[in-house]
N, C-alpha and C. Protein backbone atom coordinates (compact mmCIF):
# COMPACT_ATOMS: atom_id res chain seq x y z
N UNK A 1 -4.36 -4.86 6.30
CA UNK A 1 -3.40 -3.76 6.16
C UNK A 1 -2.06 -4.31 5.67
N UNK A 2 -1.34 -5.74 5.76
CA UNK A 2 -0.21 -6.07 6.03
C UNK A 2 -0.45 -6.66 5.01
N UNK A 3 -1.41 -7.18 4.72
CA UNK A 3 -1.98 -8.45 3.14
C UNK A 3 -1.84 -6.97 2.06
N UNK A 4 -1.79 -5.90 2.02
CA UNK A 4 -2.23 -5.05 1.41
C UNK A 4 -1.01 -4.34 1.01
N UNK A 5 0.10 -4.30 1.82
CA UNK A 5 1.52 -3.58 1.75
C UNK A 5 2.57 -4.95 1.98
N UNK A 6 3.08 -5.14 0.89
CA UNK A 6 3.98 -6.08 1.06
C UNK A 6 5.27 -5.89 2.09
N UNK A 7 5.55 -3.90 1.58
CA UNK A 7 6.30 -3.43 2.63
C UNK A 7 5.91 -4.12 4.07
N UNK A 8 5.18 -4.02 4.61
CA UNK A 8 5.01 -3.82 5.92
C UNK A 8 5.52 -5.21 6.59
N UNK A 9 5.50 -6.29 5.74
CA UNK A 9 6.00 -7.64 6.26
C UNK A 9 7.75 -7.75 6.26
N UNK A 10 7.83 -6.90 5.31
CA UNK A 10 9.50 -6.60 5.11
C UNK A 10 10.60 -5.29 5.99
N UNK A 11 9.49 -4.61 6.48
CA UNK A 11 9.56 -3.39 7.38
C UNK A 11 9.70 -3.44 8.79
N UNK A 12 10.55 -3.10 9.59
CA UNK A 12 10.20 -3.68 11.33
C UNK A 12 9.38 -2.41 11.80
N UNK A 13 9.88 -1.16 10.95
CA UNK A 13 8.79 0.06 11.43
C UNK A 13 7.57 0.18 10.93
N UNK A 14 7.68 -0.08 10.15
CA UNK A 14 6.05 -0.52 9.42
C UNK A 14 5.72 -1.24 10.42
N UNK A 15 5.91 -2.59 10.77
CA UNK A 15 4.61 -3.33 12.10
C UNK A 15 4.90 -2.84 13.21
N UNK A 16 5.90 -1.95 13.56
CA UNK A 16 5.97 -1.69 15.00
C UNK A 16 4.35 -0.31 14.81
N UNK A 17 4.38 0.49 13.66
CA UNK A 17 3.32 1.85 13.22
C UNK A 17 1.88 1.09 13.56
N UNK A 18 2.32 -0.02 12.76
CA UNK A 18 0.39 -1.39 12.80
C UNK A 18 0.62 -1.55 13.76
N UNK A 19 1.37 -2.10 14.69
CA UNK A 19 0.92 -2.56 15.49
C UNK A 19 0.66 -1.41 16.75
N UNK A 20 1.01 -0.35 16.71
CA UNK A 20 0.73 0.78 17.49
C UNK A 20 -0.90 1.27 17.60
N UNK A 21 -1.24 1.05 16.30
CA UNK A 21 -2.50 1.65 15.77
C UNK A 21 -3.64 0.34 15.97
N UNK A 22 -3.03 -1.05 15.63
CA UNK A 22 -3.79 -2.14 15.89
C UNK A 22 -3.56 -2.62 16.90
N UNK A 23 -3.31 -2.68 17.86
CA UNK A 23 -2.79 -3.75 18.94
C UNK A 23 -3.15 -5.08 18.95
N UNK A 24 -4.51 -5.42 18.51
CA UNK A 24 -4.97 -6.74 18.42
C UNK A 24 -4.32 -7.83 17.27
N UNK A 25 -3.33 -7.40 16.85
CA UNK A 25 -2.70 -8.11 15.65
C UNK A 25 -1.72 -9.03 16.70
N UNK A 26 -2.01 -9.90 15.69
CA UNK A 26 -0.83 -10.86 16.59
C UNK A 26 -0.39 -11.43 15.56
N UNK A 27 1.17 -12.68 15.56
CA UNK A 27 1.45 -13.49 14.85
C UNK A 27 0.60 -13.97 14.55
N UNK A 28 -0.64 -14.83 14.98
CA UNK A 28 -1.14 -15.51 14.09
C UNK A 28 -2.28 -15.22 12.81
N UNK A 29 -2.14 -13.52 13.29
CA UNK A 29 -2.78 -12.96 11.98
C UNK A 29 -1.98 -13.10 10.51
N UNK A 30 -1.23 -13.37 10.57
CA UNK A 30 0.23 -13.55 9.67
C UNK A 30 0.70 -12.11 9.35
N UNK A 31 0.83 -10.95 10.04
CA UNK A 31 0.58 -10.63 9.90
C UNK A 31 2.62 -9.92 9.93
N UNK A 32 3.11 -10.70 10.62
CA UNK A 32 4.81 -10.68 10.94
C UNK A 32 5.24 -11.24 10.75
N UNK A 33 6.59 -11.40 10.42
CA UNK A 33 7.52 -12.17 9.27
C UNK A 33 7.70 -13.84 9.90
N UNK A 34 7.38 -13.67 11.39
CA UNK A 34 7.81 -14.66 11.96
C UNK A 34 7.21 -15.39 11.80
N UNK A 35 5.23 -15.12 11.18
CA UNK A 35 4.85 -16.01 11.27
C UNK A 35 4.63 -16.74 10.33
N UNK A 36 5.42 -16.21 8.92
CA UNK A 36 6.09 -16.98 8.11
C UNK A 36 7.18 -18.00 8.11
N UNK A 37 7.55 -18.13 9.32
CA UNK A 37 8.74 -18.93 9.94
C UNK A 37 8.06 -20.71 10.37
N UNK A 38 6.94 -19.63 10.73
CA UNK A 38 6.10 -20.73 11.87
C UNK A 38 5.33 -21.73 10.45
């Protein structure tokens, strides 16, 4: 979903929506900016 919308890595409401709907997402899905940090 997040590989798919570039928005959504750049969005905090966008992953707060995914992650509402996914719960199983975590950082190490890369799936949040942070875990571009990491």
């Amino acid at each position: 979903m997040c590989d798919q919308d570039v928005n959504c890595m750049n969005s905090k409401e966008a992953l707060a929506e995914v992650n509402l709907h996914l719960p199983q997402l975590t950082q190490d899905d890369g799936c949040f900016p942070s875990a571009a940090n990491h």
